[in-house]
N, C-alpha and C. Protein backbone atom coordinates (compact mmCIF):
# COMPACT_ATOMS: atom_id res chain seq x y z
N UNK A 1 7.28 30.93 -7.28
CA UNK A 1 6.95 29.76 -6.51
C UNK A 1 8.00 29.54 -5.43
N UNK A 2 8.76 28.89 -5.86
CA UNK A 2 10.15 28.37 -4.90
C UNK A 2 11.31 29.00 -5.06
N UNK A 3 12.14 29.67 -4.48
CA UNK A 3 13.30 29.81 -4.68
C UNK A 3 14.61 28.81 -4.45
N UNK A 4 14.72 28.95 -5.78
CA UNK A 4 16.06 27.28 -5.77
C UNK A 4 17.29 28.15 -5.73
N UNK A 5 17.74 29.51 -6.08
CA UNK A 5 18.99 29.83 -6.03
C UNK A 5 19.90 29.36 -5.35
N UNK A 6 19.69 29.11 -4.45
CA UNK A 6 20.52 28.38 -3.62
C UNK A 6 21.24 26.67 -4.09
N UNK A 7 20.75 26.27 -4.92
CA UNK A 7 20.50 24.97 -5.04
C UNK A 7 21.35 25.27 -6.20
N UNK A 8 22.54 24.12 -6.87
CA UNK A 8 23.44 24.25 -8.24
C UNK A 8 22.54 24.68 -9.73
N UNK A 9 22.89 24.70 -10.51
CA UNK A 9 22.45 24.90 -11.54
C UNK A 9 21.96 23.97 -11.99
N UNK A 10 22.71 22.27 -12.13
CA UNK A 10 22.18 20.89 -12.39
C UNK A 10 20.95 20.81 -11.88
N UNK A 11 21.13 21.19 -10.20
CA UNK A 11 19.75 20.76 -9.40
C UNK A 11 18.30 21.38 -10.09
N UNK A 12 18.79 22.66 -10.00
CA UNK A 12 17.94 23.49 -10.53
C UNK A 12 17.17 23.53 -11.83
N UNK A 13 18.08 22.86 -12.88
CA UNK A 13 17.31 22.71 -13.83
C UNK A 13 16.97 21.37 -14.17
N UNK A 14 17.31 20.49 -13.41
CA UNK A 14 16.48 19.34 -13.03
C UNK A 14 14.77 19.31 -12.41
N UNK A 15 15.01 20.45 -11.74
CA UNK A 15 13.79 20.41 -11.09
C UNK A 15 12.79 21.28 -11.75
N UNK A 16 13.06 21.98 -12.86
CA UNK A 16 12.32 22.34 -13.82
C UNK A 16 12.03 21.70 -14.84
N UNK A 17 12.66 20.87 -15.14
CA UNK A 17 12.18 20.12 -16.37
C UNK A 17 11.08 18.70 -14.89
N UNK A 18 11.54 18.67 -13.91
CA UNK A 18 10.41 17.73 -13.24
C UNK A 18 8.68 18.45 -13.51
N UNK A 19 9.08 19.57 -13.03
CA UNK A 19 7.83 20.41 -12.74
C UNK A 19 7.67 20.89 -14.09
N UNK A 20 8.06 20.85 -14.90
CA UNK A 20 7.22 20.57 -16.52
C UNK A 20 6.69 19.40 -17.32
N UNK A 21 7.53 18.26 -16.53
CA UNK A 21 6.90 16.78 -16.56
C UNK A 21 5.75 16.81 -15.93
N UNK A 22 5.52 17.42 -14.78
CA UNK A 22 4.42 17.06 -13.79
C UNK A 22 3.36 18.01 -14.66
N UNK A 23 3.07 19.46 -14.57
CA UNK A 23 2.52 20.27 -15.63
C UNK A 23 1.67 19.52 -16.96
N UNK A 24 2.45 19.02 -17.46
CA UNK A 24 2.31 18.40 -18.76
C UNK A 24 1.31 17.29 -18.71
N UNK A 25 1.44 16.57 -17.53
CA UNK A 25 0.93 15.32 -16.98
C UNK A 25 1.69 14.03 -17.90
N UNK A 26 2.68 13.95 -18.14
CA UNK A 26 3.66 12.98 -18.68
C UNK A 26 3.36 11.68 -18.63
N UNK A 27 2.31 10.51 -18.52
CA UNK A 27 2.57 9.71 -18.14
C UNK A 27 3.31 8.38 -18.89
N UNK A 28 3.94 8.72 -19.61
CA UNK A 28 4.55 7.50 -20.58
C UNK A 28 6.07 7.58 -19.77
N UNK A 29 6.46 8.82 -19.32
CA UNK A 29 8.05 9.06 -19.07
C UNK A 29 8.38 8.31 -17.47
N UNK A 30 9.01 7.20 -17.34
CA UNK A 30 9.40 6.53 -16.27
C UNK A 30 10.27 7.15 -15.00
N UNK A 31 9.57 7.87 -14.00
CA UNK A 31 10.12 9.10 -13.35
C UNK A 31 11.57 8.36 -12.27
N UNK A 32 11.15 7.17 -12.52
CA UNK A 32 12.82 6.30 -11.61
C UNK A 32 13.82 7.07 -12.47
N UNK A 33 13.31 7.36 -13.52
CA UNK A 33 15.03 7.92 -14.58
C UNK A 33 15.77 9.24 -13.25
N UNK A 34 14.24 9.68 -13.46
CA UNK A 34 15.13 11.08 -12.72
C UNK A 34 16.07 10.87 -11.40
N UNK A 35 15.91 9.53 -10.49
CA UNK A 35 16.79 9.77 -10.00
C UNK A 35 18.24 9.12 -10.22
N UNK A 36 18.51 8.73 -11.51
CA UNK A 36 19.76 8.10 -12.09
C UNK A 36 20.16 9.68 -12.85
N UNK A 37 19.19 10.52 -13.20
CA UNK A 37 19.57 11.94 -13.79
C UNK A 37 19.99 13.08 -12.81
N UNK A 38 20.18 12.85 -11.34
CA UNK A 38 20.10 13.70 -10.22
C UNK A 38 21.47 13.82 -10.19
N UNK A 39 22.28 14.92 -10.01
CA UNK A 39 23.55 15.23 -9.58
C UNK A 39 24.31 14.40 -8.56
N UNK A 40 25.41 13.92 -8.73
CA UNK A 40 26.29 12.93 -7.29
C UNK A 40 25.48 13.10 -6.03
N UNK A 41 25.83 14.75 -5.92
CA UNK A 41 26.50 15.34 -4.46
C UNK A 41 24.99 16.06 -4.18
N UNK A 42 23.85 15.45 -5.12
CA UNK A 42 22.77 16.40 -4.51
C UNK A 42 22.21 16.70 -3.38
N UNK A 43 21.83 17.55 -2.76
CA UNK A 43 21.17 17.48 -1.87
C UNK A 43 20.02 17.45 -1.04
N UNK A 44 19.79 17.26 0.23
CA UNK A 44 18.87 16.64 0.94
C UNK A 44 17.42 17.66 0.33
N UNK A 45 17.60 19.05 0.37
CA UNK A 45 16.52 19.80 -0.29
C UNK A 45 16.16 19.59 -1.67
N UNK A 46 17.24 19.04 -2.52
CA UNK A 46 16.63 18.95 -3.91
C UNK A 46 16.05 17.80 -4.34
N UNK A 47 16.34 16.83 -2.70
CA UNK A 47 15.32 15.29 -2.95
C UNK A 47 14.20 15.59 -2.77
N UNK A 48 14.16 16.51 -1.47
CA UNK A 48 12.56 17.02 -0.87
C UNK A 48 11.87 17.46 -2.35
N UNK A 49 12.64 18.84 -2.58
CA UNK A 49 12.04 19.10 -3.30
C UNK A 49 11.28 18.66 -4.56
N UNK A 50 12.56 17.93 -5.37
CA UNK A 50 11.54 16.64 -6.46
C UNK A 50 10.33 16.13 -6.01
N UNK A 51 10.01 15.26 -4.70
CA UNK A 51 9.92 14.55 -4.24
C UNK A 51 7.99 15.24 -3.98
N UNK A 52 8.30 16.36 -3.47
CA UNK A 52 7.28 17.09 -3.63
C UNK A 52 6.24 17.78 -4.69
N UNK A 53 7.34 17.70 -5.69
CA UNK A 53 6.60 18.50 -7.26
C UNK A 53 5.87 17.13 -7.70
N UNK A 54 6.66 15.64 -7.31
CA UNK A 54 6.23 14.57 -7.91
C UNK A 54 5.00 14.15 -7.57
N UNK A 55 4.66 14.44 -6.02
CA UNK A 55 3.15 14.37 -5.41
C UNK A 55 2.29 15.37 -5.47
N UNK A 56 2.58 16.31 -6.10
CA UNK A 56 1.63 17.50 -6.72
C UNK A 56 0.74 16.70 -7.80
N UNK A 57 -0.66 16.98 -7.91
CA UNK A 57 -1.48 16.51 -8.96
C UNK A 57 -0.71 18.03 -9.73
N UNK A 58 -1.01 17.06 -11.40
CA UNK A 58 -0.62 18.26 -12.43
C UNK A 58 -2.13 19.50 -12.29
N UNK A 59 -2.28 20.03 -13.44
CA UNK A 59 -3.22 20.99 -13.70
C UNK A 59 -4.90 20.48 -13.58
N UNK A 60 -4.62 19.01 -14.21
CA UNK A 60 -5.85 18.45 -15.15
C UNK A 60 -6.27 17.28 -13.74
N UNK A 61 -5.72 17.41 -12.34
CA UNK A 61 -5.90 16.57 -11.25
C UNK A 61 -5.62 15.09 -11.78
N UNK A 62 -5.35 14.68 -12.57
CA UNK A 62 -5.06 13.20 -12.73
C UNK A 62 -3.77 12.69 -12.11
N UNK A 63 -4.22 11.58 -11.85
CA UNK A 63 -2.99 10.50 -11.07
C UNK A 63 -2.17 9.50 -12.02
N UNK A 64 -1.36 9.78 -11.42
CA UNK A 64 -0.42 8.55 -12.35
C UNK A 64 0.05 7.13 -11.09
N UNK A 65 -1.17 6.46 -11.36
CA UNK A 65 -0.79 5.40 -10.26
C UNK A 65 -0.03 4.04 -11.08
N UNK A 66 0.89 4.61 -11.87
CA UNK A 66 1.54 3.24 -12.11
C UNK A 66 2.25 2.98 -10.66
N UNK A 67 2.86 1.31 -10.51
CA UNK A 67 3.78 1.24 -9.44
C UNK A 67 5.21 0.91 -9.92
N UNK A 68 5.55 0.94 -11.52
CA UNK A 68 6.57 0.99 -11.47
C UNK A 68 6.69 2.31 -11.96
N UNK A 69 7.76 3.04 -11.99
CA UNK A 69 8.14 4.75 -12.53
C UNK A 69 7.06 5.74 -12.43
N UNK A 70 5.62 5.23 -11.81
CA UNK A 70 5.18 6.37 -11.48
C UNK A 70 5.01 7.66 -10.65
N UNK A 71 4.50 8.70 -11.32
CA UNK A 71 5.03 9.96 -10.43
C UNK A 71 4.59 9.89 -8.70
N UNK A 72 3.70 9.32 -8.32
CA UNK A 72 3.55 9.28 -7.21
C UNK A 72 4.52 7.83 -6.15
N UNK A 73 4.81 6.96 -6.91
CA UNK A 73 5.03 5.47 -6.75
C UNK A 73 7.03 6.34 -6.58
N UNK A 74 7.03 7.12 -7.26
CA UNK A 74 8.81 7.78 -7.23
C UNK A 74 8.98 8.72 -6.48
N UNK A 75 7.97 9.25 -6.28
CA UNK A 75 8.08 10.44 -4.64
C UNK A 75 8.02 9.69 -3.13
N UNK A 76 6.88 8.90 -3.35
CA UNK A 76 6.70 7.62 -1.64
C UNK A 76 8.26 7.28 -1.40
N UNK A 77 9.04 6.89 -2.38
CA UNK A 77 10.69 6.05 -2.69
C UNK A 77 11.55 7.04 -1.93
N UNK A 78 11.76 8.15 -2.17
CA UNK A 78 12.41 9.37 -2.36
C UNK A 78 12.29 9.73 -0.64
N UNK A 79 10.75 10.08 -0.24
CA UNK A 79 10.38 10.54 1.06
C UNK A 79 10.63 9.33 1.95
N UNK A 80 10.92 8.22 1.56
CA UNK A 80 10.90 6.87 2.55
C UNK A 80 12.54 6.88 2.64
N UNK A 81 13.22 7.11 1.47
CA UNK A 81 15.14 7.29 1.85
C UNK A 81 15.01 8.63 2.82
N UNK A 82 14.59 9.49 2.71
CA UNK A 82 14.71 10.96 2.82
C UNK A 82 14.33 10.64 4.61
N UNK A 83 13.17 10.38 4.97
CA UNK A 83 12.92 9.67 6.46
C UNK A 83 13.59 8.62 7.12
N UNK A 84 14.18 7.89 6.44
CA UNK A 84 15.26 6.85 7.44
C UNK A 84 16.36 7.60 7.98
N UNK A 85 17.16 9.17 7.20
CA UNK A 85 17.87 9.78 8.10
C UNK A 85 17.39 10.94 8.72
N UNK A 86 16.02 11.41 8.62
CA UNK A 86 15.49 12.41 8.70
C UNK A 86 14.14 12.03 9.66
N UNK A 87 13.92 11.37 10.48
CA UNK A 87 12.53 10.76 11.02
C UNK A 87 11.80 12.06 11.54
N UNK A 88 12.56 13.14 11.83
CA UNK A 88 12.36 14.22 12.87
C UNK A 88 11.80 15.61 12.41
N UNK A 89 11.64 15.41 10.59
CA UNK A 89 11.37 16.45 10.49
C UNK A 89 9.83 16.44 9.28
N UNK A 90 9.16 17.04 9.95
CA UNK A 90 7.67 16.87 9.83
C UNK A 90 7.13 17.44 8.50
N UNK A 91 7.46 18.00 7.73
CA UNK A 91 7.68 18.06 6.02
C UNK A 91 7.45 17.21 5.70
N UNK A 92 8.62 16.12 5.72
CA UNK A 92 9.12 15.04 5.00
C UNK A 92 7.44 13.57 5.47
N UNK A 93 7.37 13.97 6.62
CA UNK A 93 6.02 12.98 7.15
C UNK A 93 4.98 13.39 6.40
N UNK A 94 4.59 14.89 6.29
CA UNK A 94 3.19 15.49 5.92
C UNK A 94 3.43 15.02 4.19
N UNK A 95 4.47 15.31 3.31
CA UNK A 95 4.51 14.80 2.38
C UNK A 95 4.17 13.28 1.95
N UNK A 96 4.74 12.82 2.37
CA UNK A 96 4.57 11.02 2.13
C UNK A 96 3.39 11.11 2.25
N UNK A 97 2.58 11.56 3.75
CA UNK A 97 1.22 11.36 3.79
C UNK A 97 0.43 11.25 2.69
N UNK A 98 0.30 12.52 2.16
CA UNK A 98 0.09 13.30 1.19
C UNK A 98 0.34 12.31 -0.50
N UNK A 99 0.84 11.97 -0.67
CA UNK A 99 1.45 11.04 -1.79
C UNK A 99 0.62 9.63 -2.06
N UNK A 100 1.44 8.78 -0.38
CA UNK A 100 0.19 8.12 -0.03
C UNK A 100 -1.22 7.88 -0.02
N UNK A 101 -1.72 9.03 0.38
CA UNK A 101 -3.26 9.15 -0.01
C UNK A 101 -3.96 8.92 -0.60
N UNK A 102 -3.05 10.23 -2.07
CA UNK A 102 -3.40 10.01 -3.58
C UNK A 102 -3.56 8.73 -3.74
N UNK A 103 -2.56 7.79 -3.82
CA UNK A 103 -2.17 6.21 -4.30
C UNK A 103 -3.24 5.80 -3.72
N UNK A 104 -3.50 6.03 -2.57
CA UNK A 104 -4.68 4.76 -1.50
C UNK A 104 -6.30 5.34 -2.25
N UNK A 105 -6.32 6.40 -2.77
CA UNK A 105 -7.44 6.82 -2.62
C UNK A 105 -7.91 6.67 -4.59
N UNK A 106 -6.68 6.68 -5.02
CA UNK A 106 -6.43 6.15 -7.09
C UNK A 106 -7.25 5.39 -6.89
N UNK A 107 -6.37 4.51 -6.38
CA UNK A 107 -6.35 2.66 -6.10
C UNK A 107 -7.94 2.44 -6.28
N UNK A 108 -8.44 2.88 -5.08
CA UNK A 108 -9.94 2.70 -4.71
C UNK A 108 -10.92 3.21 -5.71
N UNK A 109 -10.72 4.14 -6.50
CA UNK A 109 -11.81 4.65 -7.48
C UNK A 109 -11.66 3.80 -8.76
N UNK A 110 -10.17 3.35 -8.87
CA UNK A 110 -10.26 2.43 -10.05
C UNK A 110 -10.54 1.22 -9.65
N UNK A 111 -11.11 0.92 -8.63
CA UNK A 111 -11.27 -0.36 -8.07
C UNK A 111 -13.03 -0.56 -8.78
N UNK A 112 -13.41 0.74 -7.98
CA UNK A 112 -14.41 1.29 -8.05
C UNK A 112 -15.24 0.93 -9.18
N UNK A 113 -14.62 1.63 -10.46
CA UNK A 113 -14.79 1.67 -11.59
C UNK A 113 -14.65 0.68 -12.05
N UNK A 114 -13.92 -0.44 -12.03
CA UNK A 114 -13.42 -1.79 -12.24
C UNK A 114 -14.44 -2.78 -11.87
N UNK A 115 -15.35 -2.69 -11.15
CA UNK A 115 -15.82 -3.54 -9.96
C UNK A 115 -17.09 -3.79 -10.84
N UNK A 116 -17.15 -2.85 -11.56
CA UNK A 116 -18.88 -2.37 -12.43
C UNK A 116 -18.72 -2.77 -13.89
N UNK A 117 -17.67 -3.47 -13.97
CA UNK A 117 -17.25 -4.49 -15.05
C UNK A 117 -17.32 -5.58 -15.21
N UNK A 118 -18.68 -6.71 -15.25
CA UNK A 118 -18.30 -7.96 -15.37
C UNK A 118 -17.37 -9.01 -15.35
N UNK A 119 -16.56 -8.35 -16.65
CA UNK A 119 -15.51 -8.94 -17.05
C UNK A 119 -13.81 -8.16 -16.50
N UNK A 120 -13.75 -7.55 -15.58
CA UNK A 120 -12.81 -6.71 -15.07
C UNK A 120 -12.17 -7.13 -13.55
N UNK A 121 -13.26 -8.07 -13.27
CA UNK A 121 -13.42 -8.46 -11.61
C UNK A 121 -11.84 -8.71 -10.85
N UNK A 122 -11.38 -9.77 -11.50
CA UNK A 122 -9.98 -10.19 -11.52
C UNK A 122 -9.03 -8.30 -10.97
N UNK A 123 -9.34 -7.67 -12.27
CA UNK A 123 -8.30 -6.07 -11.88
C UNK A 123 -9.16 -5.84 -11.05
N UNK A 124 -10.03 -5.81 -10.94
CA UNK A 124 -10.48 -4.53 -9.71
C UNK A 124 -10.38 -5.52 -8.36
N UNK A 125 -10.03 -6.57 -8.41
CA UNK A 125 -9.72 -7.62 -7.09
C UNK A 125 -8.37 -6.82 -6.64
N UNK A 126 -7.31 -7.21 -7.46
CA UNK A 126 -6.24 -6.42 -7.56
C UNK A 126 -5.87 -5.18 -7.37
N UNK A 127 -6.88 -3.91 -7.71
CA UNK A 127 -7.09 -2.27 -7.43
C UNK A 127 -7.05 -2.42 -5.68
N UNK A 128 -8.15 -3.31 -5.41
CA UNK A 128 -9.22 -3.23 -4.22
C UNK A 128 -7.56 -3.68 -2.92
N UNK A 129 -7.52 -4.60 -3.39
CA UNK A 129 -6.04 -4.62 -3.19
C UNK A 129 -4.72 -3.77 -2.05
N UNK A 130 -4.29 -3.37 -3.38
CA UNK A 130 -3.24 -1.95 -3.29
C UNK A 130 -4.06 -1.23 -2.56
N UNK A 131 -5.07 -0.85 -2.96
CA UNK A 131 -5.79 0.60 -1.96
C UNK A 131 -5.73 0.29 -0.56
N UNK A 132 -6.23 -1.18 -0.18
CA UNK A 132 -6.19 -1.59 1.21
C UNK A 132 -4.75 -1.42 1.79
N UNK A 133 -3.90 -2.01 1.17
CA UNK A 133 -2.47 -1.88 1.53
C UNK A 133 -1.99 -0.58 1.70
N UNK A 134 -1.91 0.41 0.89
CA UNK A 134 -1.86 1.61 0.60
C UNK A 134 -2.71 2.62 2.38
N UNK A 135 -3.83 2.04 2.06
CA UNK A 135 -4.57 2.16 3.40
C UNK A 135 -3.92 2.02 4.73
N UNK A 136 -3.44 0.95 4.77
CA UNK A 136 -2.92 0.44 6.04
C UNK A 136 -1.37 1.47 6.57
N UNK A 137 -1.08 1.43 4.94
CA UNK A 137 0.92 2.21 5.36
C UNK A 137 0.00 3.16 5.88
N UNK A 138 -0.78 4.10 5.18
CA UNK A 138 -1.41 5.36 5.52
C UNK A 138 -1.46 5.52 7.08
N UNK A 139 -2.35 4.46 7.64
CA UNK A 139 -2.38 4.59 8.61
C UNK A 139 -1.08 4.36 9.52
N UNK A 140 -0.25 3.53 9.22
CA UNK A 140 0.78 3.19 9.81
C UNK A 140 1.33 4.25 10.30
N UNK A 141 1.20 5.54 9.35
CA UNK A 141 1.79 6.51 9.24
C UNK A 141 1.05 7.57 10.22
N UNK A 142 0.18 7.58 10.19
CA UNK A 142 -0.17 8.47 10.62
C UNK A 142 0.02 8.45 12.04
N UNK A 143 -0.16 7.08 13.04
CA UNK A 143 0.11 6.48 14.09
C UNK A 143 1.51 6.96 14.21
N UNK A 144 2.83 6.67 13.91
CA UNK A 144 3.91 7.40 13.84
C UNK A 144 3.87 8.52 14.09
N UNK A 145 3.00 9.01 13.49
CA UNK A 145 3.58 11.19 13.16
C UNK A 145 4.00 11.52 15.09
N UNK A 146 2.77 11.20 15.70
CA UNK A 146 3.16 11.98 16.86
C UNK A 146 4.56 11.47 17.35
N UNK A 147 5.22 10.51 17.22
CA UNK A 147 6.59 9.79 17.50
C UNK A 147 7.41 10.56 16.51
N UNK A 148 7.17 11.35 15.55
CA UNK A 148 8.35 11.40 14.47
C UNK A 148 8.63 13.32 14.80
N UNK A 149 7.51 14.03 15.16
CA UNK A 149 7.10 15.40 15.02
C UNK A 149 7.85 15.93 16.75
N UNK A 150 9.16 16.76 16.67
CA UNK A 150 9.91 16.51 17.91
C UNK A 150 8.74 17.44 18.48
N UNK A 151 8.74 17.26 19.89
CA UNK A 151 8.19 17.45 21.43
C UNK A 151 7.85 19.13 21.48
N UNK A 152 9.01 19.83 21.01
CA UNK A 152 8.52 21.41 21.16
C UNK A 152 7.61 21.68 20.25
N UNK A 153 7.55 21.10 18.95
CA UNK A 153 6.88 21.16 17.55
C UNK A 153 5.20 21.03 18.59
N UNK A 154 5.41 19.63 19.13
CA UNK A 154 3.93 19.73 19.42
C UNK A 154 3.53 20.36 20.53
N UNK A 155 4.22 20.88 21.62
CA UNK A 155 3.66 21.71 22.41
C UNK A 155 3.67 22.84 21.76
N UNK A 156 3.99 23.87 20.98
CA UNK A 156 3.85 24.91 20.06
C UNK A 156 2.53 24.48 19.85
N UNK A 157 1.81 23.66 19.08
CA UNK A 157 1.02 23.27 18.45
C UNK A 157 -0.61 23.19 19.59
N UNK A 158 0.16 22.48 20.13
CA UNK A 158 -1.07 22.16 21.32
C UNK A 158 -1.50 23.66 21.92
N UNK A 159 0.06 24.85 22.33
CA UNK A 159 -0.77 25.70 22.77
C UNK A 159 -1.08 26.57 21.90
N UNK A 160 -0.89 26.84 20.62
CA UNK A 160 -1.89 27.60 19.44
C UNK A 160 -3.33 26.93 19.80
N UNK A 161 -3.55 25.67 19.51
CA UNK A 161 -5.04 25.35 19.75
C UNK A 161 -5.64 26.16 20.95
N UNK A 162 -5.20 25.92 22.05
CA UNK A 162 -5.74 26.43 23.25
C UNK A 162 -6.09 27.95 23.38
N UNK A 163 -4.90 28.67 22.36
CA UNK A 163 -5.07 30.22 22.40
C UNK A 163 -6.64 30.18 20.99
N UNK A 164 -6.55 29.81 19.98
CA UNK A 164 -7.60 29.34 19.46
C UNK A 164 -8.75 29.15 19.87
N UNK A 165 -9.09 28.44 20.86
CA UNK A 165 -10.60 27.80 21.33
C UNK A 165 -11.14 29.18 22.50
N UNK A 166 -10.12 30.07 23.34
CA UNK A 166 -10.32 30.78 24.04
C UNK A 166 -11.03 32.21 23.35
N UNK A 167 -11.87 32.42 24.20
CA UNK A 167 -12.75 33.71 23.31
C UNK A 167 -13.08 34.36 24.43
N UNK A 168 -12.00 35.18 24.22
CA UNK A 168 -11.76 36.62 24.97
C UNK A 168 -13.16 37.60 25.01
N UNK A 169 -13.76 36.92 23.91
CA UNK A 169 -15.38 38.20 24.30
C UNK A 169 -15.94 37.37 24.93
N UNK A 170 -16.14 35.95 25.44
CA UNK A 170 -17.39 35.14 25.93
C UNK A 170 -16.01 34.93 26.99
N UNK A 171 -15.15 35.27 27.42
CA UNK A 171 -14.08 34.84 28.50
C UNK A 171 -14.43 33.61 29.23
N UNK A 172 -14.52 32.40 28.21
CA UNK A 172 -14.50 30.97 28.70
C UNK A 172 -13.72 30.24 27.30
N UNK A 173 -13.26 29.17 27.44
CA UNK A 173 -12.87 27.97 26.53
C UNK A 173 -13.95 27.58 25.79
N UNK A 174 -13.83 27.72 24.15
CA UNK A 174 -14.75 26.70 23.59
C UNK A 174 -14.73 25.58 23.45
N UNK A 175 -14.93 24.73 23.92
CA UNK A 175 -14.51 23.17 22.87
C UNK A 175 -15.90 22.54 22.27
């Protein structure tokens, strides 16, 4: 998968026992621990990296949308420190996205499901909720990216598309 060699031994086997939490689909284990279990001096890759295994759905696709210690609710935390010194690097954006989603998109199916409950109305008021909110950062975010993703990143980008749409056998632009 990843190569951590680089990364201490602490880090390293921190981030295996994460990615056997996540695997497992753990949801009783309060994932805020892990970052009181994280080495002093860790570093900026072994936040990413947690941070990333934590917004991975496990095997079985289920979400763990608690909002306190949950696995997705402890990666958003992680990528939101990780972006106040880092705004510039587009990983760290596509992740959160990514995390986010999950949460906005939980939210809404248990709303969903909630809603078709008589007696449930109250929670799924509450689901319906978070998802909207959840919704909105989403977007917040996404509005950002082109501000956060530096300038060469997106002209790289812009002219892949262009070499893309061009078709050298019909020698015109598709769009």
């Amino acid at each position: 998968m990843n190569d951590f060699r680089h990364l201490s031994r602490e880090e390293q086997k921190l981030l295996a026992d994460v990615a056997k939490l996540v695997r497992e689909d753990e949801q009783e284990f309060n994932y805020d621990m892990l970052k009181i279990e994280a080495p002093e001096q860790a570093s900026g890759e072994f936040w990413f990296r947690m941070a990333e295994m934590l917004s991975t759905l496990p095997p079985n696709q289920s979400l763990d949308l608690r909002m306190n210690g949950g696995r997705l609710t402890v990666a958003v935390s992680i990528l939101s420190v990780l972006l106040q010194d880092n705004p510039d690097i587009p990983q760290l954006w596509a992740q959160k996205i990514i995390a986010l989603n999950y949460l906005a998109h939980g939210h809404q199916t248990r709303a969903i499901g909630l809603a078709q409950q008589p007696d449930k109305a109250a929670e799924a008021n509450e689901e319906e909720y978070l998802a909207k909110a959840l919704s909105q950062k989403l977007a917040f975010h996404f509005e950002r990216r082109d501000r956060a993703i530096p300038r060469r990143l997106m002209v790289y980008r812009n002219a892949r598309r262009c070499m893309e749409a061009f078709r050298p056998e019909r020698g015109r632009l598709k769009f």
